[in-house]
Protein backbone atom coordinates (compact mmCIF):
# COMPACT_ATOMS: atom_id res chain seq x y z
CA UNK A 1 -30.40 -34.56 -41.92
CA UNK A 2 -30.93 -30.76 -41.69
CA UNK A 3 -34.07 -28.79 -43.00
CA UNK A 4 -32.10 -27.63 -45.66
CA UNK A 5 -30.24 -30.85 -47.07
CA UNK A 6 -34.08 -31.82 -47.08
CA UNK A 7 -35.40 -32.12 -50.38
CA UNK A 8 -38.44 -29.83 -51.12
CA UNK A 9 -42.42 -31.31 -50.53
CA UNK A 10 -43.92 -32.05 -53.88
CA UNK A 11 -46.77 -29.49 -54.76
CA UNK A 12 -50.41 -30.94 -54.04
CA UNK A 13 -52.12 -31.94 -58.10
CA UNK A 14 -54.44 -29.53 -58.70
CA UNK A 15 -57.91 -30.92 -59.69
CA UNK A 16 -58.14 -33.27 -62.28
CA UNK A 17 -60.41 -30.91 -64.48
CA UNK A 18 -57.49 -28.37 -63.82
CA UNK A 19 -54.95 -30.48 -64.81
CA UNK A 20 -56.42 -31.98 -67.71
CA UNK A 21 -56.62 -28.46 -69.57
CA UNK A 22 -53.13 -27.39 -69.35
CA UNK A 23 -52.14 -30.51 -70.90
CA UNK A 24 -54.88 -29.38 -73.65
CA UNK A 25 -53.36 -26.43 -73.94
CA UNK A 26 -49.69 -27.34 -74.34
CA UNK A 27 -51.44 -29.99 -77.38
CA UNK A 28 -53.01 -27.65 -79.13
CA UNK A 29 -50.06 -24.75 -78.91
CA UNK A 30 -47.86 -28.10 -80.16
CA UNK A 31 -50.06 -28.72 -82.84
CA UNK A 32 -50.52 -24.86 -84.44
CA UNK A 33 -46.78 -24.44 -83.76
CA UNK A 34 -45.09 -26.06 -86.76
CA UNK A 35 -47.71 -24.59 -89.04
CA UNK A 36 -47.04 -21.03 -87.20
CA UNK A 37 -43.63 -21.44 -88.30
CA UNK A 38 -44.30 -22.01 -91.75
CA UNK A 39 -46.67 -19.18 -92.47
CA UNK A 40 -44.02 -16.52 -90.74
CA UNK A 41 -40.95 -18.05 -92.49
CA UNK A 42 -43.09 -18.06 -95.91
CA UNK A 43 -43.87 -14.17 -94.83
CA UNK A 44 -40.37 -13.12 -94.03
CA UNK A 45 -39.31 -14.88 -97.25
CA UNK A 46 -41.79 -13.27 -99.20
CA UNK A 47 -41.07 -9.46 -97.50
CA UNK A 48 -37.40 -10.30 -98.30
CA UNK A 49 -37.39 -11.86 -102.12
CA UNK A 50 -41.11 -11.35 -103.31
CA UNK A 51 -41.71 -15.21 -102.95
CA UNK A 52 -41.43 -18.08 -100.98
CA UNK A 53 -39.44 -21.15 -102.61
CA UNK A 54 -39.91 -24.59 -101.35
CA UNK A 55 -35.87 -24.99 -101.27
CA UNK A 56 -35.70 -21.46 -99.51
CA UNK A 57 -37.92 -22.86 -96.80
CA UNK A 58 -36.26 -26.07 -96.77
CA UNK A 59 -33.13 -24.64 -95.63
CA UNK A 60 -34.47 -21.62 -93.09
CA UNK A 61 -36.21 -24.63 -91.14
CA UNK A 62 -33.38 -27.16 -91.59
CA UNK A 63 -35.36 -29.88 -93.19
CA UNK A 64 -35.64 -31.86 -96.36
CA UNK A 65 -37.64 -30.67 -99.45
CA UNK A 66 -39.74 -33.16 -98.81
CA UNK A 67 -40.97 -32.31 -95.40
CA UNK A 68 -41.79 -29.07 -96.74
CA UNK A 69 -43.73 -30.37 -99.48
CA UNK A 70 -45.84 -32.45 -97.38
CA UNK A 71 -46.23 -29.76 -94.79
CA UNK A 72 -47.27 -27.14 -97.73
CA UNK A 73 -49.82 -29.34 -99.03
CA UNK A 74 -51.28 -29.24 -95.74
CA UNK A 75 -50.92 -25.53 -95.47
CA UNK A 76 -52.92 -25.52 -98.83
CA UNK A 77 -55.92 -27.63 -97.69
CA UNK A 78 -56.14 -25.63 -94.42
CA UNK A 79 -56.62 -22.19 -96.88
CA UNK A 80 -53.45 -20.82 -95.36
CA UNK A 81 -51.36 -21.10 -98.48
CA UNK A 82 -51.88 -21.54 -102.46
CA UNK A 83 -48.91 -22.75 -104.82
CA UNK A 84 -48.36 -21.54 -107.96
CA UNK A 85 -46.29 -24.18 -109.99
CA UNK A 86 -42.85 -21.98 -110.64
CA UNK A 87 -43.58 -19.64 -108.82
CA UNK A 88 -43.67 -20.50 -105.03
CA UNK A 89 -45.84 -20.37 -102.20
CA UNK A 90 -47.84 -17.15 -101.50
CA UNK A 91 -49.89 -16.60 -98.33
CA UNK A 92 -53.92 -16.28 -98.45
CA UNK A 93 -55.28 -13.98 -96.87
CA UNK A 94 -55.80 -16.34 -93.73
CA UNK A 95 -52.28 -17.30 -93.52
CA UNK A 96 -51.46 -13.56 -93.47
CA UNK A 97 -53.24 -12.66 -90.55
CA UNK A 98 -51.71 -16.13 -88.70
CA UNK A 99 -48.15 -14.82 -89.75
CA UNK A 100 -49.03 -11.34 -88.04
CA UNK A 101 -50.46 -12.99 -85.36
CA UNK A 102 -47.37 -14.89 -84.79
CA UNK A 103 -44.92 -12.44 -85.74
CA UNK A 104 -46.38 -10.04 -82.68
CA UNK A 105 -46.27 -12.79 -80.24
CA UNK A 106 -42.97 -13.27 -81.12
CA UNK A 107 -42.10 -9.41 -81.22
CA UNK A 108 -43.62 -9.37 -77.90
CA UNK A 109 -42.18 -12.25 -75.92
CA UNK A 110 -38.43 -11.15 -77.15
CA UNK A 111 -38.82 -8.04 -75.88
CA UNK A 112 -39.71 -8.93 -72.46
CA UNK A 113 -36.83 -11.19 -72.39
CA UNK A 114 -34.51 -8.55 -73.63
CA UNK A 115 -35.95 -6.34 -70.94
CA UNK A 116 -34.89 -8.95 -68.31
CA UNK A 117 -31.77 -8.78 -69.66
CA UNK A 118 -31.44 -11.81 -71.40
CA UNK A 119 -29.01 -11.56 -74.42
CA UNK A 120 -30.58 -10.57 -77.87
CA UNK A 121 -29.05 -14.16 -79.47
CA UNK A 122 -30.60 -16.11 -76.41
CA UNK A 123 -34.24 -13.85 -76.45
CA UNK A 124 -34.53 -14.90 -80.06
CA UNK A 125 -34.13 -18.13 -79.98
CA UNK A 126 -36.18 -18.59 -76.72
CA UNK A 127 -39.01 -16.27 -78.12
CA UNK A 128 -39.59 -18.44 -81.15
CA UNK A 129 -40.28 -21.47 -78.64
CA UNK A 130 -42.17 -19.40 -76.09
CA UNK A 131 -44.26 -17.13 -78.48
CA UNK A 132 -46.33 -20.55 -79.10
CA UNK A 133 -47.02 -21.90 -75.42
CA UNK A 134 -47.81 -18.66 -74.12
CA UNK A 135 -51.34 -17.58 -73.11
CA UNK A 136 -53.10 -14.49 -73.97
CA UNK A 137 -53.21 -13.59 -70.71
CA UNK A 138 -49.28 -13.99 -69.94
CA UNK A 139 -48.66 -12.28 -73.40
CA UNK A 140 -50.52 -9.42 -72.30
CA UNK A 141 -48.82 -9.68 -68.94
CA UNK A 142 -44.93 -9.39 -70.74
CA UNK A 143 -46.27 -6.69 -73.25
CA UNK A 144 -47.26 -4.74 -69.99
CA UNK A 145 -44.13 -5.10 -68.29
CA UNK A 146 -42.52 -4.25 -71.15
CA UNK A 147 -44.24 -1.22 -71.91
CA UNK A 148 -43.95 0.06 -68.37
CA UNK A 149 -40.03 -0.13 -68.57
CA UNK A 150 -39.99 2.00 -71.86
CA UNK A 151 -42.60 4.20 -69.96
CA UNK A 152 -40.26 4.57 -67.50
């Protein structure tokens, strides 16, 4: 067999300690991620049509009424939403300033991706994933790069 047919050498683990908190990282960026999603769907809708409507929501995210439901009572107990029976779901003031949060990371990550020249269609949808695993550090790391090409 030749050194290149060879297949690579595994990487050495890092430290247990070191290991252990990336996997607590990509948990907790799981866990805020569907609730992410809600609030800056429920903003978008409510920049678009003046409210958010549990159907509406429903069919941006691709799920049943009843998914929503559960997920919006949830978003109500956490403070991030309130519901106004015929009326729709309206962001507090918390779930504003999560939807802003998210909507930047989002803004940010696509257009580093468009800089690398990755197709607006494929940035998108790669964004929306990426915008929620990504550190602050790396964040600030693409909004750099991106900057510097615009600069440029």
């Amino acid at each position: 067999m030749q050194d290149t047919d060879r297949p690579p050498e595994p990487a050495a683990l890092v430290d247990a300690e070191a290991h252990s908190a990336g996997f607590r990282q990509v948990r907790e960026a799981r866990r805020l991620e569907l609730v992410e999603d809600y609030v800056e769907l429920i903003a978008d809708l409510i920049g678009d049509g003046g409210e958010a409507r549990q159907v509406d929501i429903a069919a941006r995210l691709g799920v049943a009424q009843p998914t929503v439901a559960k997920m919006l009572k949830r978003l109500a107990e956490d403070g991030l939403v309130q519901q106004r029976p015929y009326r729709g779901v309206f962001l507090t003031e918390a779930g504003r300033t999560l939807a802003a949060e998210a909507r930047e990371r989002h803004r940010i990550v696509e257009s580093f991706l468009l800089a690398l020249g990755v197709s607006p269609d494929v940035a998108r949808c790669d964004a929306e994933g990426i915008e929620h695993h990504v550190s602050r550090e790396t964040l600030e790391a693409f909004r750099r790069f991106t900057a510097a090409r615009t600069d440029a």
